[in-house]
Structures are given as C-alpha cells and as structure tokens.
C-alpha atoms as a PDB file:
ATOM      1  CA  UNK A   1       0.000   0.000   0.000  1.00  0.00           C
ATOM      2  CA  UNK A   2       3.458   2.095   0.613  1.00  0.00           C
ATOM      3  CA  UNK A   3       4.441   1.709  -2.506  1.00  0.00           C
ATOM      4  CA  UNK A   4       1.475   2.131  -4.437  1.00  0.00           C
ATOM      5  CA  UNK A   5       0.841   5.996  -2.529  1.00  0.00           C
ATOM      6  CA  UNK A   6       5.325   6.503  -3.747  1.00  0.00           C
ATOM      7  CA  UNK A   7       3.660   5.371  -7.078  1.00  0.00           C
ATOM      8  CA  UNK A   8       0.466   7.486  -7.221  1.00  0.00           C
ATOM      9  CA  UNK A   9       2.507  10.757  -5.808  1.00  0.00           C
ATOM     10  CA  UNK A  10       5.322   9.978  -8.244  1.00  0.00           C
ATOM     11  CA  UNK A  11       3.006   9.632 -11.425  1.00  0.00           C
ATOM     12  CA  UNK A  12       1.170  13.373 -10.580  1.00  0.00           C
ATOM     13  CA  UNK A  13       5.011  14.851 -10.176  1.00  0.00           C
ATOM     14  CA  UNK A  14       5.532  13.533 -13.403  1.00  0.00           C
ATOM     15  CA  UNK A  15       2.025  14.801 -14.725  1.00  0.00           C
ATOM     16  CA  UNK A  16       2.544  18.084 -13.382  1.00  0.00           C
ATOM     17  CA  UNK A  17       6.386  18.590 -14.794  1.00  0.00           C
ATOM     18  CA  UNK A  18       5.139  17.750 -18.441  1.00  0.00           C
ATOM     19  CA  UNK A  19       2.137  20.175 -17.744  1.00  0.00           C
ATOM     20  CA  UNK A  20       4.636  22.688 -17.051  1.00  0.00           C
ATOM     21  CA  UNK A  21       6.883  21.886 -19.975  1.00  0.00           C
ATOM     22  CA  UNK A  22       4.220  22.058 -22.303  1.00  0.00           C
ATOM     23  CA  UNK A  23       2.754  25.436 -21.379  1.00  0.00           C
ATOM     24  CA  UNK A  24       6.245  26.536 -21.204  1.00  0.00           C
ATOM     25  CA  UNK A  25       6.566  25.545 -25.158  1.00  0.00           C
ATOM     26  CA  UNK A  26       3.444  27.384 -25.777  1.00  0.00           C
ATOM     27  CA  UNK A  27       4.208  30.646 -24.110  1.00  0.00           C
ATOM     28  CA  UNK A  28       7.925  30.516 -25.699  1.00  0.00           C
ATOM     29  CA  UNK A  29       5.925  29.881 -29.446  1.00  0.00           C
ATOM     30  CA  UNK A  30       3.639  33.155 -28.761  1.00  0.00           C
ATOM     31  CA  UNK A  31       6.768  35.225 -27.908  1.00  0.00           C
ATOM     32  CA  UNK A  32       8.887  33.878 -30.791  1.00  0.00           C
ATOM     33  CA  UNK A  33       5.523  34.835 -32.890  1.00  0.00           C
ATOM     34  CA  UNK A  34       4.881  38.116 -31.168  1.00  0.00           C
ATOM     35  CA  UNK A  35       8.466  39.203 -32.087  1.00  0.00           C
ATOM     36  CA  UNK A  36       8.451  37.867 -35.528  1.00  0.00           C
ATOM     37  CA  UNK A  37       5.507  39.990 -35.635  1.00  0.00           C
ATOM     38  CA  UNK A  38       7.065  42.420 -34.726  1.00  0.00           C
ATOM     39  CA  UNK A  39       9.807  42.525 -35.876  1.00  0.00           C
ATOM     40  CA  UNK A  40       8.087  42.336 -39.660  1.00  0.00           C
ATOM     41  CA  UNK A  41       6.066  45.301 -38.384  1.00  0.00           C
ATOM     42  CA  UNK A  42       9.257  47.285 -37.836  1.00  0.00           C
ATOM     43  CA  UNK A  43      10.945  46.476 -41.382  1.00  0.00           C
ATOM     44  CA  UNK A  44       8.292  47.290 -42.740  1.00  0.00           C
ATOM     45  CA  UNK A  45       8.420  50.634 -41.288  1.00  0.00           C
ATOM     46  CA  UNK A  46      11.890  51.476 -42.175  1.00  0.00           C
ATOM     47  CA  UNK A  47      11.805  50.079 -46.417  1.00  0.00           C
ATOM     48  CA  UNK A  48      12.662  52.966 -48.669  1.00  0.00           C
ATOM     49  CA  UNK A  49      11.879  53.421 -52.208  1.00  0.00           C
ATOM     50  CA  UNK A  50       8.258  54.899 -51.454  1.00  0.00           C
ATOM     51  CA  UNK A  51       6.976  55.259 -55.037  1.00  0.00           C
ATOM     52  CA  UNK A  52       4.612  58.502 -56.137  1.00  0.00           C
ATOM     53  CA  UNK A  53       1.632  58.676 -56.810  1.00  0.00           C
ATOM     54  CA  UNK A  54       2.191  59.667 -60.096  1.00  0.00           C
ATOM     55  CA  UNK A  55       4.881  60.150 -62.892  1.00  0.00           C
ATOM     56  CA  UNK A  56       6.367  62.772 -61.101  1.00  0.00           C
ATOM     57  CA  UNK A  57       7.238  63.168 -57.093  1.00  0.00           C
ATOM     58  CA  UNK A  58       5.004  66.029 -55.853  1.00  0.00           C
ATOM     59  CA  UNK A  59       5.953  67.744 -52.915  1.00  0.00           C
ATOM     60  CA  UNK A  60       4.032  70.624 -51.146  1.00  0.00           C
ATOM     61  CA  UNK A  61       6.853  72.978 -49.791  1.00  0.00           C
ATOM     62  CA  UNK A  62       6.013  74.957 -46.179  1.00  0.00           C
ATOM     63  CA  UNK A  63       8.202  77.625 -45.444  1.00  0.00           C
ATOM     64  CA  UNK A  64       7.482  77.703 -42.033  1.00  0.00           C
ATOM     65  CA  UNK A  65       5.530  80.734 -40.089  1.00  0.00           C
ATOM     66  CA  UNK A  66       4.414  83.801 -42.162  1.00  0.00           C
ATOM     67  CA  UNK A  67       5.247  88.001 -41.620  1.00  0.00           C
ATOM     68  CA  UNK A  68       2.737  87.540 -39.146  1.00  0.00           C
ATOM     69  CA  UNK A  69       3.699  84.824 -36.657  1.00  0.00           C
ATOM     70  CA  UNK A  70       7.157  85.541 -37.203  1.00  0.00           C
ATOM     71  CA  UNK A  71       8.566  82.464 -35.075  1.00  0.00           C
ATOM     72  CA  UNK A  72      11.732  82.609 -33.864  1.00  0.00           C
ATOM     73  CA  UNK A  73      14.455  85.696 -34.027  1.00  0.00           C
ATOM     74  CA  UNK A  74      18.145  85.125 -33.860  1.00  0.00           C
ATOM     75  CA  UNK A  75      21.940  86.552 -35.656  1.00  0.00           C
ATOM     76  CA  UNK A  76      19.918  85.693 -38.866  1.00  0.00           C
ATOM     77  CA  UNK A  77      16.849  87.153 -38.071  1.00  0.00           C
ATOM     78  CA  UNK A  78      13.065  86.059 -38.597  1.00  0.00           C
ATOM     79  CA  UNK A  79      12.484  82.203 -38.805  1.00  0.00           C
ATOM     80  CA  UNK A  80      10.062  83.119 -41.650  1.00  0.00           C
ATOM     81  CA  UNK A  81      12.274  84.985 -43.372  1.00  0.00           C
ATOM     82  CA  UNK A  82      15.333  82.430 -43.332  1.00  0.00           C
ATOM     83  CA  UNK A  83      12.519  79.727 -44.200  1.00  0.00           C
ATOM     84  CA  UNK A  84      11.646  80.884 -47.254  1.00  0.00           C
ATOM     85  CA  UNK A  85      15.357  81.615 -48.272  1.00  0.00           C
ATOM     86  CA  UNK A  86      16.039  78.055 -47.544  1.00  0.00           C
ATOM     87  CA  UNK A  87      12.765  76.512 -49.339  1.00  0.00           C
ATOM     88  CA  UNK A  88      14.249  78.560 -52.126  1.00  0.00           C
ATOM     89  CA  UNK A  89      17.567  77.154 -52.250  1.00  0.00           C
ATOM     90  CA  UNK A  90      15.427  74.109 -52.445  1.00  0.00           C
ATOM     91  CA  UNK A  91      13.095  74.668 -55.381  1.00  0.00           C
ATOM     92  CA  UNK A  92      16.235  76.060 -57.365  1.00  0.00           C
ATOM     93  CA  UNK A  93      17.767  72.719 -57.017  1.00  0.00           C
ATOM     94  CA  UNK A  94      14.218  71.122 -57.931  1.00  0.00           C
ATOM     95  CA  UNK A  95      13.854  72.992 -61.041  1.00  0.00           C
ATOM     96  CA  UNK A  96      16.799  71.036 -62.333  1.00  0.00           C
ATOM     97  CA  UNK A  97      15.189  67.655 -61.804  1.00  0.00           C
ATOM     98  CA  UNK A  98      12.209  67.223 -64.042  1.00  0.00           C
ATOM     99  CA  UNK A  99      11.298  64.644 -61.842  1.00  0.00           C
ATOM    100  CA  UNK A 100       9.988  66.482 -59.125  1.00  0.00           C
ATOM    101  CA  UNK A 101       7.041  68.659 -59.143  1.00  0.00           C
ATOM    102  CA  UNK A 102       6.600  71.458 -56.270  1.00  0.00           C
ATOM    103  CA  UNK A 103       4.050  74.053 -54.630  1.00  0.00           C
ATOM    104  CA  UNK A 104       5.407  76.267 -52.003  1.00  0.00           C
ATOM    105  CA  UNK A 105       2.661  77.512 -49.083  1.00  0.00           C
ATOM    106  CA  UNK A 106       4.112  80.849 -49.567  1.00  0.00           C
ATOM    107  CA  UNK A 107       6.774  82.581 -51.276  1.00  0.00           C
ATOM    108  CA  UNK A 108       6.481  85.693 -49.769  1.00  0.00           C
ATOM    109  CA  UNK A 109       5.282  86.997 -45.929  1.00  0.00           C
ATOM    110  CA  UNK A 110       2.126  85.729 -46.604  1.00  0.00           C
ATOM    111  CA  UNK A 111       0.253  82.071 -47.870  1.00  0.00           C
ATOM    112  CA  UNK A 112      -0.069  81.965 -51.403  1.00  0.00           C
ATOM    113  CA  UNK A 113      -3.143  82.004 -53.505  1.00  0.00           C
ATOM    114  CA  UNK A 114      -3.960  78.214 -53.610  1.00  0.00           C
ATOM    115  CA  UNK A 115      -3.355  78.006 -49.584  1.00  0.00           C
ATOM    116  CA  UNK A 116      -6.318  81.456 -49.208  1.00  0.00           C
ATOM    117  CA  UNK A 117      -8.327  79.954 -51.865  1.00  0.00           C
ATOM    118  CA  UNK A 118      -8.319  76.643 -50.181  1.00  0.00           C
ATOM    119  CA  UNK A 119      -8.747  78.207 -46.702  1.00  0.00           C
ATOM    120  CA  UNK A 120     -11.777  79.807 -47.783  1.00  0.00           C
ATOM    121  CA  UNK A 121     -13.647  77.472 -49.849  1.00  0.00           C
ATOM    122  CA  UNK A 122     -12.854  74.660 -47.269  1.00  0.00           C
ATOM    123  CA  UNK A 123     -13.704  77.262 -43.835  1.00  0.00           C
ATOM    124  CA  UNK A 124     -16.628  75.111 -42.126  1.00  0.00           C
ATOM    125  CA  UNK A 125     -14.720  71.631 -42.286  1.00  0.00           C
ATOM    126  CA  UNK A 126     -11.302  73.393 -40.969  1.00  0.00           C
ATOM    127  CA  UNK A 127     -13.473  75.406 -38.178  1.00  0.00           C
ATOM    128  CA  UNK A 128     -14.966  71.946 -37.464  1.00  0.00           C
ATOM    129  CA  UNK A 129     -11.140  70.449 -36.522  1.00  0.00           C
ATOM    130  CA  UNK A 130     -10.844  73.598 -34.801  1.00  0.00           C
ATOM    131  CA  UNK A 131     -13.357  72.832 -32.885  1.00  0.00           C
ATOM    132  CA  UNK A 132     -12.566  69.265 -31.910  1.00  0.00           C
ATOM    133  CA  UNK A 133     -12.086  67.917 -28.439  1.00  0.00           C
ATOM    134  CA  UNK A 134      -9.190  66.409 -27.318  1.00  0.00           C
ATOM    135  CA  UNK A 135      -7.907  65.512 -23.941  1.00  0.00           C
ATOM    136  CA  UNK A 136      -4.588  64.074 -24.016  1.00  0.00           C
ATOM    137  CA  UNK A 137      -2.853  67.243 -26.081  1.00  0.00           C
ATOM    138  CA  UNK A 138      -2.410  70.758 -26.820  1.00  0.00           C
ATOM    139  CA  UNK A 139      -2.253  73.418 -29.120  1.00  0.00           C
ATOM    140  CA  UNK A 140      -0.233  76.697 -28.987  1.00  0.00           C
ATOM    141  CA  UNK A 141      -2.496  78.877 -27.338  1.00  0.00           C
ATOM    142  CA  UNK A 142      -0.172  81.811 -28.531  1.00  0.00           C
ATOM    143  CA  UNK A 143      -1.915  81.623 -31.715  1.00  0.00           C
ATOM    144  CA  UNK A 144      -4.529  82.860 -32.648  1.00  0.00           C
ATOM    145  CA  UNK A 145      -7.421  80.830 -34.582  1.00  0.00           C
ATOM    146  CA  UNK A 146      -7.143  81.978 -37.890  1.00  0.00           C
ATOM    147  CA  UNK A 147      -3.650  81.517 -37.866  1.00  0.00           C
ATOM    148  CA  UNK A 148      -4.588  77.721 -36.697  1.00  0.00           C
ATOM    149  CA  UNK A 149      -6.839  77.314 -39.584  1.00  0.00           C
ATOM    150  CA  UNK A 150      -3.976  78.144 -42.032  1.00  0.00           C
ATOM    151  CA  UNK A 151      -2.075  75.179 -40.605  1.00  0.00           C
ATOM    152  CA  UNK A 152      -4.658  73.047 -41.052  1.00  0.00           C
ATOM    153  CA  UNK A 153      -5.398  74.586 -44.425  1.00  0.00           C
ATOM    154  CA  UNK A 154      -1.597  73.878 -45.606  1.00  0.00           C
ATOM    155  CA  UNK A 155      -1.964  70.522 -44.484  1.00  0.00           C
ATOM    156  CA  UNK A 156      -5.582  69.590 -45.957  1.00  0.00           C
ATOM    157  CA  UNK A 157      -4.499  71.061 -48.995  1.00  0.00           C
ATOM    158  CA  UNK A 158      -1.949  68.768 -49.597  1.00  0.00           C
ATOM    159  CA  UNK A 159      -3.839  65.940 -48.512  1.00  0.00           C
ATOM    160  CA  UNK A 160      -6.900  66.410 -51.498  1.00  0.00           C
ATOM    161  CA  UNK A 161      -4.551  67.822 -54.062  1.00  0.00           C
ATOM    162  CA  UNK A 162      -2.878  64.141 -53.819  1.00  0.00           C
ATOM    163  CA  UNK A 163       0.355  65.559 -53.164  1.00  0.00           C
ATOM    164  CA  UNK A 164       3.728  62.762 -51.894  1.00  0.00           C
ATOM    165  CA  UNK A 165       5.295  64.658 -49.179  1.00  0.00           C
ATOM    166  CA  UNK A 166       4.748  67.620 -47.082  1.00  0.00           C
ATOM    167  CA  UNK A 167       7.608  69.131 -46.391  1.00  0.00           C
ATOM    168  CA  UNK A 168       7.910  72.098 -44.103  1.00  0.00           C
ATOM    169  CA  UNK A 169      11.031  73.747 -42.759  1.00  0.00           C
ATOM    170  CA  UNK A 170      12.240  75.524 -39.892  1.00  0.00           C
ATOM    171  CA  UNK A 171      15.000  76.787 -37.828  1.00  0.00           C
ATOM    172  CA  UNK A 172      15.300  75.737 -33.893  1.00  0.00           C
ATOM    173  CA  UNK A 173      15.846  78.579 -31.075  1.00  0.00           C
ATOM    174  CA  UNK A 174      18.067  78.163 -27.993  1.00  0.00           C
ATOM    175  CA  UNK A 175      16.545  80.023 -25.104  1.00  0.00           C
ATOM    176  CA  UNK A 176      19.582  80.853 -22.778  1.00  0.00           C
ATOM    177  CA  UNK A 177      22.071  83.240 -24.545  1.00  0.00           C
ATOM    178  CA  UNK A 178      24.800  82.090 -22.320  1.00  0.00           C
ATOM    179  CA  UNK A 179      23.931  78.331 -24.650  1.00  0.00           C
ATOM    180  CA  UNK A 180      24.031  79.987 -28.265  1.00  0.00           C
ATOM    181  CA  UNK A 181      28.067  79.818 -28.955  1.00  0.00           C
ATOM    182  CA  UNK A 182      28.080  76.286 -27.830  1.00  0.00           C
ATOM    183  CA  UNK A 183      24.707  74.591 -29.372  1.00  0.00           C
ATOM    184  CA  UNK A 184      24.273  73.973 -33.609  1.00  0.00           C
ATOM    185  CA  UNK A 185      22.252  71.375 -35.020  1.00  0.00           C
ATOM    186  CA  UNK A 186      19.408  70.129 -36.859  1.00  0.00           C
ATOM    187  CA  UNK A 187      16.787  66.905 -35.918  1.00  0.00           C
ATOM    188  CA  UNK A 188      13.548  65.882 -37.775  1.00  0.00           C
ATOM    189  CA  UNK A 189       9.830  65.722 -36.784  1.00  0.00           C
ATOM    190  CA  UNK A 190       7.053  63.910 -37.441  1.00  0.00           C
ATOM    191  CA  UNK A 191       3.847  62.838 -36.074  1.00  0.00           C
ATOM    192  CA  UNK A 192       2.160  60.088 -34.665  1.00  0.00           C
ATOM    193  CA  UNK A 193      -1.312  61.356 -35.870  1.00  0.00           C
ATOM    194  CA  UNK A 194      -0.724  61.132 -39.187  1.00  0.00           C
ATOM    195  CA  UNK A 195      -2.608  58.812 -41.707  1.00  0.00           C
ATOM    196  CA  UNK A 196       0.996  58.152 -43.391  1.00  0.00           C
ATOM    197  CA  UNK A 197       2.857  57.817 -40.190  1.00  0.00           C
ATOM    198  CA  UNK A 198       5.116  54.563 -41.634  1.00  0.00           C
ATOM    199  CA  UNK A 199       6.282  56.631 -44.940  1.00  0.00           C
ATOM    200  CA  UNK A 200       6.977  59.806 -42.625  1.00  0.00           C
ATOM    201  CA  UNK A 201       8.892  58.168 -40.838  1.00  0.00           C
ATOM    202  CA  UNK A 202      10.933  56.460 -43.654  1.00  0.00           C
ATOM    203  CA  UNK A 203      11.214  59.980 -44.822  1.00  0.00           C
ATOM    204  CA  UNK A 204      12.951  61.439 -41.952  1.00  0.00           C
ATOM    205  CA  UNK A 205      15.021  59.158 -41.408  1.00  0.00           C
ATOM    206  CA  UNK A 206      16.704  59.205 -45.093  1.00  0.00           C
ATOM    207  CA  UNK A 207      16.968  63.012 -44.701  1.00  0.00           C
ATOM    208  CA  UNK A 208      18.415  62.715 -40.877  1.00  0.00           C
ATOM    209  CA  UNK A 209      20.603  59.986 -42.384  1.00  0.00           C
ATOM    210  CA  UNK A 210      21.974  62.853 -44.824  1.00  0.00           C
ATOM    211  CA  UNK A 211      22.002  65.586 -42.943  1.00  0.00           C
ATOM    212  CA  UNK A 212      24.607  64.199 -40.749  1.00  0.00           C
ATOM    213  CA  UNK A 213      27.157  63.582 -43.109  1.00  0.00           C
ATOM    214  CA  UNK A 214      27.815  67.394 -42.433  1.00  0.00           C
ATOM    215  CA  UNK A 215      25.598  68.351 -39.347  1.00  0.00           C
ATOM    216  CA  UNK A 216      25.806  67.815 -35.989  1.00  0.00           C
ATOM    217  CA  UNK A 217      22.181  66.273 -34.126  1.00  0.00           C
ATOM    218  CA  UNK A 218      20.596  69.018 -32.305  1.00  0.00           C
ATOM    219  CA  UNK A 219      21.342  68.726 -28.130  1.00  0.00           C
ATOM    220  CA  UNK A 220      17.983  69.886 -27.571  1.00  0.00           C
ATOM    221  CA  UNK A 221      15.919  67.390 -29.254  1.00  0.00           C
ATOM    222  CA  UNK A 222      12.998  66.170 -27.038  1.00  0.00           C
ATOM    223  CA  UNK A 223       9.977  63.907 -27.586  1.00  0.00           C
ATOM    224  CA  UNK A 224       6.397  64.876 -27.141  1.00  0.00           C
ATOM    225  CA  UNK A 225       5.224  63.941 -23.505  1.00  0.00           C
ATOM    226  CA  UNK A 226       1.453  63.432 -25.123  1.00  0.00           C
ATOM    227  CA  UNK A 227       2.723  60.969 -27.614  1.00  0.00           C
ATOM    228  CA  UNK A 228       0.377  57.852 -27.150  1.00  0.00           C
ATOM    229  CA  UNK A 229       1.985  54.581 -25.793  1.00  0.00           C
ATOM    230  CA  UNK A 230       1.252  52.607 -28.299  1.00  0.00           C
ATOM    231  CA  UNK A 231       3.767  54.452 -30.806  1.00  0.00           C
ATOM    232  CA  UNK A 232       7.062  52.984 -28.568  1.00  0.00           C
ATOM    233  CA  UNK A 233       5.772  49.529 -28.923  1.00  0.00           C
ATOM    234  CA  UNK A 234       7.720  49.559 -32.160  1.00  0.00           C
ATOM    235  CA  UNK A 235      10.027  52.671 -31.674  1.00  0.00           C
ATOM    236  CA  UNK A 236      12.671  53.132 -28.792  1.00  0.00           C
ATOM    237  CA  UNK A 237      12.583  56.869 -27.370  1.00  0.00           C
ATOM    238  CA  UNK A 238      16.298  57.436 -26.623  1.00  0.00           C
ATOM    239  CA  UNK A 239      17.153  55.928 -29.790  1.00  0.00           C
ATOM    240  CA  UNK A 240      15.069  57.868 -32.035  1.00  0.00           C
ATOM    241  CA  UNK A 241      16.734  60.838 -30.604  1.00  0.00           C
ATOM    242  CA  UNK A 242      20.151  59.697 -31.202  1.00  0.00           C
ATOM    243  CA  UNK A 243      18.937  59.424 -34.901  1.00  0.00           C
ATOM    244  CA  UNK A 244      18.186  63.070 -34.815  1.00  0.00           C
ATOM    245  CA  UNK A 245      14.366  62.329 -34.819  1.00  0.00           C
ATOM    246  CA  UNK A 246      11.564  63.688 -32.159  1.00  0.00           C
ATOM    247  CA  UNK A 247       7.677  62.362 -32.688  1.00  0.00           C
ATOM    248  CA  UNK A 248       5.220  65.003 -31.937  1.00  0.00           C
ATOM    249  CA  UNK A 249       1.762  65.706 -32.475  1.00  0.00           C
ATOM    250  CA  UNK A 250       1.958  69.371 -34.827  1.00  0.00           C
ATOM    251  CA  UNK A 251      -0.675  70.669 -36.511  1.00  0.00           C
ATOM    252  CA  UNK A 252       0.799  70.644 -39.941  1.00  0.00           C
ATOM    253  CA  UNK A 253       1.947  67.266 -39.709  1.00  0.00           C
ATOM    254  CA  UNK A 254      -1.003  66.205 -37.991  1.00  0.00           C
ATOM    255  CA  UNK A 255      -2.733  66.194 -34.695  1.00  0.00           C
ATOM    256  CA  UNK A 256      -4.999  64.460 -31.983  1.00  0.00           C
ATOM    257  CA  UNK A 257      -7.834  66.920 -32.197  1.00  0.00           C
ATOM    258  CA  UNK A 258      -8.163  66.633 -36.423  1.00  0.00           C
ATOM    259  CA  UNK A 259      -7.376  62.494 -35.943  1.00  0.00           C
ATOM    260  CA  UNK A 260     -10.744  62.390 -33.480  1.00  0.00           C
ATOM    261  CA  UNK A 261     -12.430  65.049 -35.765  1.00  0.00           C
ATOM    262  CA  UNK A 262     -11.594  62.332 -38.467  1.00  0.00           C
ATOM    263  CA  UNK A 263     -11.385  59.208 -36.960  1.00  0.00           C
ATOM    264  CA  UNK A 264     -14.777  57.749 -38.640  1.00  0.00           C
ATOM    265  CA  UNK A 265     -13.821  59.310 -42.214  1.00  0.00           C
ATOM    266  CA  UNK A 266     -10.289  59.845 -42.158  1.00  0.00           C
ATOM    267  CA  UNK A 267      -9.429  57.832 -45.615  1.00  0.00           C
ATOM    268  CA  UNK A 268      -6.468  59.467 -47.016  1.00  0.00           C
ATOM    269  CA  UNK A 269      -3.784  61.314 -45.494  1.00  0.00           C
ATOM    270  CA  UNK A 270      -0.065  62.973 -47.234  1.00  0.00           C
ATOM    271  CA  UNK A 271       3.583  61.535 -45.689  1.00  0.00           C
ATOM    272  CA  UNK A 272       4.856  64.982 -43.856  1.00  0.00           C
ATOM    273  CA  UNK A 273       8.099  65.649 -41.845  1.00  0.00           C
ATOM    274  CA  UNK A 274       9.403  69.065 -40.114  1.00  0.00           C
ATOM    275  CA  UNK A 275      12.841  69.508 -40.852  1.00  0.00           C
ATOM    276  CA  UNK A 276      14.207  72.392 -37.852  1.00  0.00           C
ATOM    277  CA  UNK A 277      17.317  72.688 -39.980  1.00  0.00           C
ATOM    278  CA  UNK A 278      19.345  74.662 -37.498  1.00  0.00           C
ATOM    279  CA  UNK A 279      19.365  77.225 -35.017  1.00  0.00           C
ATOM    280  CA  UNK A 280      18.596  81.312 -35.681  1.00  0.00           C
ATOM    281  CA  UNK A 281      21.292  82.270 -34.330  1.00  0.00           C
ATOM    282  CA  UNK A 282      24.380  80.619 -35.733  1.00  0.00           C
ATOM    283  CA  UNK A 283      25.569  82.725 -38.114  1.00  0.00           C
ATOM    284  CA  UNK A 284      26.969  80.024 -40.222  1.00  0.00           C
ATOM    285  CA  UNK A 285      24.014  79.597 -41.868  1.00  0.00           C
ATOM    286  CA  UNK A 286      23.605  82.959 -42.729  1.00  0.00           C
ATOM    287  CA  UNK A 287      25.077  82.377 -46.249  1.00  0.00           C
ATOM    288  CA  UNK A 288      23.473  81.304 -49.399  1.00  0.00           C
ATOM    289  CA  UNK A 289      25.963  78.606 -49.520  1.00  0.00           C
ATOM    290  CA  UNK A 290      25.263  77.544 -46.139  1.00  0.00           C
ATOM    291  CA  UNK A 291      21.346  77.308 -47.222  1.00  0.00           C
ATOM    292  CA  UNK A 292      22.638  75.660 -50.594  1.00  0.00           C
ATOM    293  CA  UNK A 293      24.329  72.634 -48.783  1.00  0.00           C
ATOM    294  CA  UNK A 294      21.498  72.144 -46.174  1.00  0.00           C
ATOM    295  CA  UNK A 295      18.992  72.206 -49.208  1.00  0.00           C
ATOM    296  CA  UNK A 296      21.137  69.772 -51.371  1.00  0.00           C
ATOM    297  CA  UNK A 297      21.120  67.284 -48.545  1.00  0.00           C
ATOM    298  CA  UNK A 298      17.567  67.402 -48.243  1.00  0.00           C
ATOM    299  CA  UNK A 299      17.304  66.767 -51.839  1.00  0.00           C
ATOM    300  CA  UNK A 300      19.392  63.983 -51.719  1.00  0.00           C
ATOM    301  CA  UNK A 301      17.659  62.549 -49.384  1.00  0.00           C
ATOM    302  CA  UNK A 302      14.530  62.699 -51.486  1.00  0.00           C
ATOM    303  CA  UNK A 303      15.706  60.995 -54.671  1.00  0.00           C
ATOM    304  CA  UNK A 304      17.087  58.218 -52.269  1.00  0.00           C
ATOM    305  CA  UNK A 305      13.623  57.532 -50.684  1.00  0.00           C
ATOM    306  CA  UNK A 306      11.669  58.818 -54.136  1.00  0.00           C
ATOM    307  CA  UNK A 307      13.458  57.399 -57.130  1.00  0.00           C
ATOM    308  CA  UNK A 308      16.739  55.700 -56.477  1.00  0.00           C
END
C-alpha cells in the first residue's frame, strides 16, 4: 500500500512537470511569434523606395511661419524669413530635376493664392477640426485661430490635391544666450497622428541619415510627452533621438484633435516631416551657400527615398 501511494505521488510529479513543460513551449511559441511579428512590423516601417503617386514626385513645400507669426528671431533674423530663403535654395535645385514637381505655401510673408483659396472654400470643415475635443494634447495657445486654420489649411491642402510629401522647414531657437556659442544642429519631426505615419517616418530618417554627413544632431531634441503609448511599442525613445528624430503631435503634420475630428472618415492622409534645420542664431548659416548645402542634402535625401 506504501508503494502504491510513492507510485500514485510519483506519477502526478511527473504529470505536473510535463504540464509545465508544455505550457512553457506554448508561451515561448507566442513570444517567438509576437516578435516575428514584430519585428516584420518594424521592417516594414523602415523600407525605402516609397513610389509617387504619379509620374512625377510632388511635394508641397512649407516655409514655415508667415510676416505675421514671425517664429523665432536670432543673428539671422526672422524664422520666416530664413525659411523661405532656404525653401528657395530648395526649389532652385528642384527645377533642375524634371522629376519632381513642387508648390510652395508661400513665397512671400504671406500664404499663397492656392493656400487662401483653399482656406476659404474649405472654412466650415477646418473650423470643425478647430473645434474638436481632445484631452490628451495641446495646441499653442499663442496663436490665434485663424492663424490655426492656415495650418490646417496647408496641411488639408496637400492631402486632397494628392500631393507625396509635405515638407515644411524651420529653424530651432536656444533660449539661454549664455547656450548659443556652444549649441548647432538640426533633428527631424514627425507625427504620430498622421494617416501616413510609416512613410513619414521612412522619410525622416533618409533626410536625418543625410544631414549628418555634415551636421551635428541638435542637443535639444525632445519627444512629445502626449505621444500615445502605443507608438514605442515599435520605436525606442532614446534611440530615435540619437537618430536626430523627435515624434510630436503638430498641426501641420497632424494632430490628436483633427485624428478624433476624423477618426470615422479619415481615408487618405499625405507623408509629412518638419525639418528644424538649425538654429537662428548661428551665423553660419547665414550664407546662401550655407542654405545651398542644407537644401542639397535634403534633396538627396529625397531621390534616395523617391526614385533611387
């Protein structure tokens, strides 16, 4: 009778250790799958060789700010000013690639006629993203609402006129003057509300990957603190930033409030990146050689993701 209870308590051990084994097996299988998954997921973020939408690449060029918001002041003055000299270096360089096709938002202090024409013609639906509620984010309540709408309006415009990228460019601003000597740089920005968040993202990285052939990252290069969760399940924060690349919700790239005023009928939506291309006040910029060389990189960047 002993030896039968050794028996009986023996055989469940045994029961119990294979029970073990084989839910071990199974767990280890869903992991193997969730990172193969995963993994697939994140290639397939990264591919290049995005192909346009048409014969040629179309690319909606955003000087960024206007005569009116200014931005940022520095050794080489406005940020709208040094904007449009650099989306002009830019288009000169497009001209002489028939393979590109290009609208600028403005070339001059204000938006140009398409950008008004769209504004106004398209008012109720861009009032109605305005309007949108949305907890988890901000805008920049040092604008006023009209000059939100414009945003919006760049961005919408690019979105129905079927353009490939959205490009707009900028210049970064260092706060403490005791900093300016010392700090240079450029990093890249897109947005985790946008429809075309995978192509952005290849995007930026081909032009961050150029840019640093002859620029420094910028040291002051931050995330957004309202980016959802879900975005670092495939991204790692610190390195993202050593790549010269922050992920924020912007209105011109694309933000919570018009992805819930969208989210039922949201069906199409344009690859954009921000490009802060260096800081206002470092006067080696100042140059249109300077602007030449940031533009050509840029540029390079595009045919490599584009054509090549």
């Amino acid at each position: 009778m002993k030896n039968r209870n050794y028996f009986i308590i023996f055989s469940a051990i045994i029961i119990v250790l294979i029970i073990v084994a084989f839910v071990s097996l199974i767990v280890a299988a869903n992991d193997n799958i969730k990172i193969e998954n995963d993994s697939s997921i994140y290639n397939n973020l990264i591919r290049t060789n995005i192909k346009p939408k048409s014969s040629k690449v179309k690319i909606l060029i955003d000087p960024g700010h206007n005569v009116i918001t200014k931005g940022s002041v520095g050794w080489l003055g406005y940020e709208y000013y040094m904007t449009l000299r650099l989306a002009k270096q830019l288009t000169a360089i497009l001209d002489e690639d028939n393979r590109f096709e290009y609208l600028l938002s403005r070339e001059g202090d204000y938006y140009s006629r398409p950008i008004k024409e769209y504004m106004t013609n398209n008012y109720g639906k861009l009032l109605g993203i305005y309007g949108a509620k949305a907890e988890n984010t901000y805008r920049d309540t040092n604008m006023a609402r009209y000059q939100i709408l414009e945003l919006y309006a760049i961005r919408n415009y690019a979105i129905d006129n079927n353009f490939d990228l959205l490009l707009s460019l900028h210049f970064d601003y260092m706060p403490y003057i005791s900093r300016r000597a010392k700090t240079e740089g450029f990093h890249v920005i897109v947005s985790p509300y946008n429809g075309e968040f995978n192509a952005s993202m290849q995007v930026a990285r081909k032009i961050s990957e150029k840019m640093q052939e002859n620029y420094k990252i910028s040291p002051t290069i931050a995330y957004d603190r309202y980016i959802p969760e879900t975005v670092w399940n495939f991204y790692d924060r610190n390195g993202l930033l050593k790549e010269g690349i922050a992920i924020r919700g912007l209105i011109v790239l694309g933000d919570e409030f018009e992805f819930i005023y969208n989210k039922n009928t949201f069906s199409k939506d344009v690859p954009s990146v921000m490009v802060e291309a260096g800081f206002i006040h470092d006067w080696r910029l100042g140059g249109n050689k300077a602007l030449k060389e940031i533009s050509t990189k840029i540029y390079e960047a595009l045919t490599n993701i584009y054509i090549n």
